[in-house]
Protein backbone atom coordinates (compact mmCIF):
# COMPACT_ATOMS: atom_id res chain seq x y z
CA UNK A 1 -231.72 -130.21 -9.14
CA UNK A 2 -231.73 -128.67 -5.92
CA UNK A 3 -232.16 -132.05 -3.74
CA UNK A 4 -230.11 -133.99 -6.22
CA UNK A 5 -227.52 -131.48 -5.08
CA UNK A 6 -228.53 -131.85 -1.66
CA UNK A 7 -228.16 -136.04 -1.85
CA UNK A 8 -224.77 -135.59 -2.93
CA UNK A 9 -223.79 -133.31 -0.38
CA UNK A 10 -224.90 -135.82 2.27
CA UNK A 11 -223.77 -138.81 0.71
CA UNK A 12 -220.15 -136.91 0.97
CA UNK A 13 -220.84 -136.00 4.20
CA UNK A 14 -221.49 -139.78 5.42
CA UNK A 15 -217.97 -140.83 3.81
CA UNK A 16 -216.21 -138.36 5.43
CA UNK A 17 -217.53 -139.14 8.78
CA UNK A 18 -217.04 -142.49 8.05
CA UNK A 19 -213.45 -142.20 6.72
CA UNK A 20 -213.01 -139.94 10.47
CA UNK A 21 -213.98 -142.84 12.58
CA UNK A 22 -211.94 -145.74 10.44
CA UNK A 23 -209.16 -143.53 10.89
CA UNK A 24 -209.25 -142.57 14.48
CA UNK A 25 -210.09 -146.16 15.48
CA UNK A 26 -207.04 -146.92 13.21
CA UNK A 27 -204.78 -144.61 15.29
CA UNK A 28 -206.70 -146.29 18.98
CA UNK A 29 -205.35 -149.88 17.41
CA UNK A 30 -201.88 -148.51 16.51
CA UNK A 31 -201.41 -147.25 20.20
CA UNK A 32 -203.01 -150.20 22.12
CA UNK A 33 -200.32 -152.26 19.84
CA UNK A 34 -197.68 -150.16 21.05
CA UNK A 35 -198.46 -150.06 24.41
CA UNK A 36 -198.70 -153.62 24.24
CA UNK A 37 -195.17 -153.74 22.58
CA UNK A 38 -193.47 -151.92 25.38
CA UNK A 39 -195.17 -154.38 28.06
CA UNK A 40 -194.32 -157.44 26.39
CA UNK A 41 -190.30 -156.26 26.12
CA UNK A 42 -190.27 -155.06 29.73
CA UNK A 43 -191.87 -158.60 30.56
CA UNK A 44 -188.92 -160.44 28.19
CA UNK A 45 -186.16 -157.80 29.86
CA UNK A 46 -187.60 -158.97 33.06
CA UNK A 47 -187.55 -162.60 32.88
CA UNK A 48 -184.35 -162.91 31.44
CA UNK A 49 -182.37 -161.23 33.88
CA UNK A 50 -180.33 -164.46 35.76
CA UNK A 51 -181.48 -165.59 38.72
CA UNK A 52 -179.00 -168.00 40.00
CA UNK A 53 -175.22 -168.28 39.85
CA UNK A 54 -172.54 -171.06 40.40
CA UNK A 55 -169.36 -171.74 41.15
CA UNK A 56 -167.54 -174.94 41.00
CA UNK A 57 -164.08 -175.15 43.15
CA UNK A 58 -161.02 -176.94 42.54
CA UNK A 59 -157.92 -177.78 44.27
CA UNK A 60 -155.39 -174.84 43.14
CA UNK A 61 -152.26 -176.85 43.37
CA UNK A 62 -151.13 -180.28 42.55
CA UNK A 63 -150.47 -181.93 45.63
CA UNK A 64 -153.91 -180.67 47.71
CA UNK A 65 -157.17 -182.69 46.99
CA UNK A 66 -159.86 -180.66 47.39
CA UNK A 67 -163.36 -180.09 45.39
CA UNK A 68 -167.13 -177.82 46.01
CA UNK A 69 -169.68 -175.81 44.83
CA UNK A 70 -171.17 -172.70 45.76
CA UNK A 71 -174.82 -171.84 44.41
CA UNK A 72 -176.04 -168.58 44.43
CA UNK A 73 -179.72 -167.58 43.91
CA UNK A 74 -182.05 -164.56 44.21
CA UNK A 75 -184.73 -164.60 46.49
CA UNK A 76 -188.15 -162.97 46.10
CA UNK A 77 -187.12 -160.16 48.79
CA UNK A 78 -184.40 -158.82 46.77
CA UNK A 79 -181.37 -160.97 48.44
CA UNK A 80 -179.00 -163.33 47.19
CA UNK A 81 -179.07 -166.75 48.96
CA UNK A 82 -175.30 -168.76 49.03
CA UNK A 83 -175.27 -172.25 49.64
CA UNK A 84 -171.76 -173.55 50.01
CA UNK A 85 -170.05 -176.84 50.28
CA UNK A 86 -166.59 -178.06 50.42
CA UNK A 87 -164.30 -180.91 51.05
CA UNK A 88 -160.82 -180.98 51.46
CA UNK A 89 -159.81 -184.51 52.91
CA UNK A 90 -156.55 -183.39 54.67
CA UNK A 91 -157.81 -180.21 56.09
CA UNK A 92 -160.37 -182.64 57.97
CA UNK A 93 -161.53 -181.69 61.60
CA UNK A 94 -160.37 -178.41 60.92
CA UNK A 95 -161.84 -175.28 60.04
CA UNK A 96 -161.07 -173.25 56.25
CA UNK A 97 -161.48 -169.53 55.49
CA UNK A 98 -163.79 -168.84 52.27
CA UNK A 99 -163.99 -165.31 50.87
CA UNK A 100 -164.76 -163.93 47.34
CA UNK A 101 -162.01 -162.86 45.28
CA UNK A 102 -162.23 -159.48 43.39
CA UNK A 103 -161.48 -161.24 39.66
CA UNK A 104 -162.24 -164.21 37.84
CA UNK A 105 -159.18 -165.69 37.31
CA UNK A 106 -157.74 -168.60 39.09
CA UNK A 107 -154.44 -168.80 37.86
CA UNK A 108 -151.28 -168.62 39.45
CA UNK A 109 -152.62 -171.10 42.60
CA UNK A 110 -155.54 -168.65 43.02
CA UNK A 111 -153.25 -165.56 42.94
CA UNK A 112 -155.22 -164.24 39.49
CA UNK A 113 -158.06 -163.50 41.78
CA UNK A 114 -156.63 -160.62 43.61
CA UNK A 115 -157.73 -159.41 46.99
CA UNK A 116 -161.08 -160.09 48.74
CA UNK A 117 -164.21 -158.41 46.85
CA UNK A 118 -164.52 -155.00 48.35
CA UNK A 119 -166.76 -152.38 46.92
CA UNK A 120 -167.48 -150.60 49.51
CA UNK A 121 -163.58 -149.59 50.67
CA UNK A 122 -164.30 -151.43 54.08
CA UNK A 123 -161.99 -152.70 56.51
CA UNK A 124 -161.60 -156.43 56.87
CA UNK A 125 -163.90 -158.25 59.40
CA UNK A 126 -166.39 -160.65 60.65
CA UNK A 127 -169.77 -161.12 58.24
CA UNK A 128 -172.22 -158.71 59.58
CA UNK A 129 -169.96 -156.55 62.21
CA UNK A 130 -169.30 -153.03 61.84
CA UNK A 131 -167.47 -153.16 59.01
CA UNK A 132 -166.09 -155.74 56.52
CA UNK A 133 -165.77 -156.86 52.68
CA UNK A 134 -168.49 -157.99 50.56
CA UNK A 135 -166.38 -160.64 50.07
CA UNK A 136 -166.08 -162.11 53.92
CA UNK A 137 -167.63 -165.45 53.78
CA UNK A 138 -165.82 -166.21 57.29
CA UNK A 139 -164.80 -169.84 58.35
CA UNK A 140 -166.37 -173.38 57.65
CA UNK A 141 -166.08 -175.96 60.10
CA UNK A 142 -164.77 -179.35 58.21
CA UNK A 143 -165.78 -182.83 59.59
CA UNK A 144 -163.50 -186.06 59.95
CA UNK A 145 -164.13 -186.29 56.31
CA UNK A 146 -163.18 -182.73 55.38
CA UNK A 147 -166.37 -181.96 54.41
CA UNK A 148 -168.19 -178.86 54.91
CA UNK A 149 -170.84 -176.27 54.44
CA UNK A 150 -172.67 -173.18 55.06
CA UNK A 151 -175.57 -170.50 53.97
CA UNK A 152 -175.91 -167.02 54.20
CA UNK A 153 -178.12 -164.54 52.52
CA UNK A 154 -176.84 -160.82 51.63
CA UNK A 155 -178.04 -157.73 50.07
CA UNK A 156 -174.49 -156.78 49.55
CA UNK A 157 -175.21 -158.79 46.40
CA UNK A 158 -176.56 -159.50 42.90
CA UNK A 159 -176.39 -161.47 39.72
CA UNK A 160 -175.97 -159.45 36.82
CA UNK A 161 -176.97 -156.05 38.95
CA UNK A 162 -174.20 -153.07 39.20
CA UNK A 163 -170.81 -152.84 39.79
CA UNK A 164 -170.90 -152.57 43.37
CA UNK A 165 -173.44 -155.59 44.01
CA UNK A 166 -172.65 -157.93 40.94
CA UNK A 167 -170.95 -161.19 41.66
CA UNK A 168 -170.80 -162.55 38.31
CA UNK A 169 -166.79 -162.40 36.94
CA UNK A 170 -165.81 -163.01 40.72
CA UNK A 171 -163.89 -165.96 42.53
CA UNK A 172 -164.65 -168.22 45.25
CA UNK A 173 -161.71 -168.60 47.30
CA UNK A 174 -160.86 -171.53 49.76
CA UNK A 175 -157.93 -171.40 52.34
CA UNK A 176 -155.78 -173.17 54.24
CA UNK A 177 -156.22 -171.45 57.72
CA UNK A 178 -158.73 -169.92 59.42
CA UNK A 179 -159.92 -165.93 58.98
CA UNK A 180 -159.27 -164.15 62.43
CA UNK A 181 -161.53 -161.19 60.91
CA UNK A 182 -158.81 -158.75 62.61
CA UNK A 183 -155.86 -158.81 60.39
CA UNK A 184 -155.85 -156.35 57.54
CA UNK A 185 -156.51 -156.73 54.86
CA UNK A 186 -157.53 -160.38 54.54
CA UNK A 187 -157.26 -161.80 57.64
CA UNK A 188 -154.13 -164.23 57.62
CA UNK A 189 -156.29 -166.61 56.51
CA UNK A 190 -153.67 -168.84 54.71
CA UNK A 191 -152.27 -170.33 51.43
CA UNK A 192 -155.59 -170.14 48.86
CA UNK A 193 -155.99 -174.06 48.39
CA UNK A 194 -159.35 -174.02 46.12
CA UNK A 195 -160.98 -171.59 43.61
CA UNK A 196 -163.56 -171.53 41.66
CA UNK A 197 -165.50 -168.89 39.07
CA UNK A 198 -168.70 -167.48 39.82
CA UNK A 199 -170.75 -167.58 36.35
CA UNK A 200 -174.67 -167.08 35.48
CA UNK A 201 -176.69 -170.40 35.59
């Protein structure tokens, strides 16, 4: 009686012990699966953050021909790269201001856009001085043809980032004269003869 009594006892013994390690290798599953979770939506968060940007510019009034781009991607240092170009046939061997505009709106000849981008509450200058706008692109020399370009990298900027950074919902603004990074607030930089909104690729 006494070892039948003792079997038992052991036999319940091995199921419980077995029941403990099912359910604490149960419990090491569940968390591996959550860390694994967490990883894979940081990862998907990660990669679909934008990483380039575009703008495509038109002539804001009926009687100026004008077209360009502007292509804006993130580098692997943190930057955003802008490759411009522009041609305006009767603004040819002369040079045009280009600044980003503080909305995306190009109605009214380019008037929708507002002032230049500015952030930071700057003063108006030359890109890269003491002070001046996120937005001061500066001048673009134009060839016989009107054509034009230039590239500049900033960590003024960012697609999709905060407030203060984010070019997405801003304009790309073409003038008719050239920026003398002086005059306040914009630099009598002329009649705005393109425009174009910068959107996520």
């Amino acid at each position: 009686m006494t070892t039948k009594l003792l079997t038992a006892r052991g036999i319940l013994a091995i199921g419980f012990l077995m029941l403990t390690a099912v359910s604490c290798s149960n419990q090491r599953n569940n968390a591996d699966n959550k860390d694994s979770t967490i990883s894979t939506t940081d990862t998907i968060a990660e990669n679909t953050s934008p990483m380039k940007a575009h703008a495509d510019i038109n002539a804001t009034k009926s009687d100026t021909t004008g077209s360009g781009s502007a292509h804006f991607t993130k580098k692997d240092d943190g930057t955003v790269e802008l490759t411009l170009q522009v041609s305006f046939p009767q603004m040819a061997n002369k040079s045009v201001a280009v600044h980003l505009h503080e909305h995306g709106d190009c109605s009214d000849a380019g008037k929708g856009a507002h002032g230049h981008w500015n952030p930071t509450n700057e003063a108006h200058g030359k890109w890269n001085s003491t002070a001046f706008h996120s937005g001061d692109i500066g001048n673009v020399s134009l060839n016989e043809k009107g054509e034009g370009s230039i590239t500049l990298s900033s960590n003024r900027w960012s697609i999709g980032g905060d407030e203060k950074t984010n070019i997405l919902t801003r304009s790309v603004i073409v003038h008719s004269g050239v920026d003398d990074y002086t005059s306040q607030p914009s630099g009598n930089a002329g009649s705005r003869i393109g425009c174009g909104l910068i959107a996520a690729n």
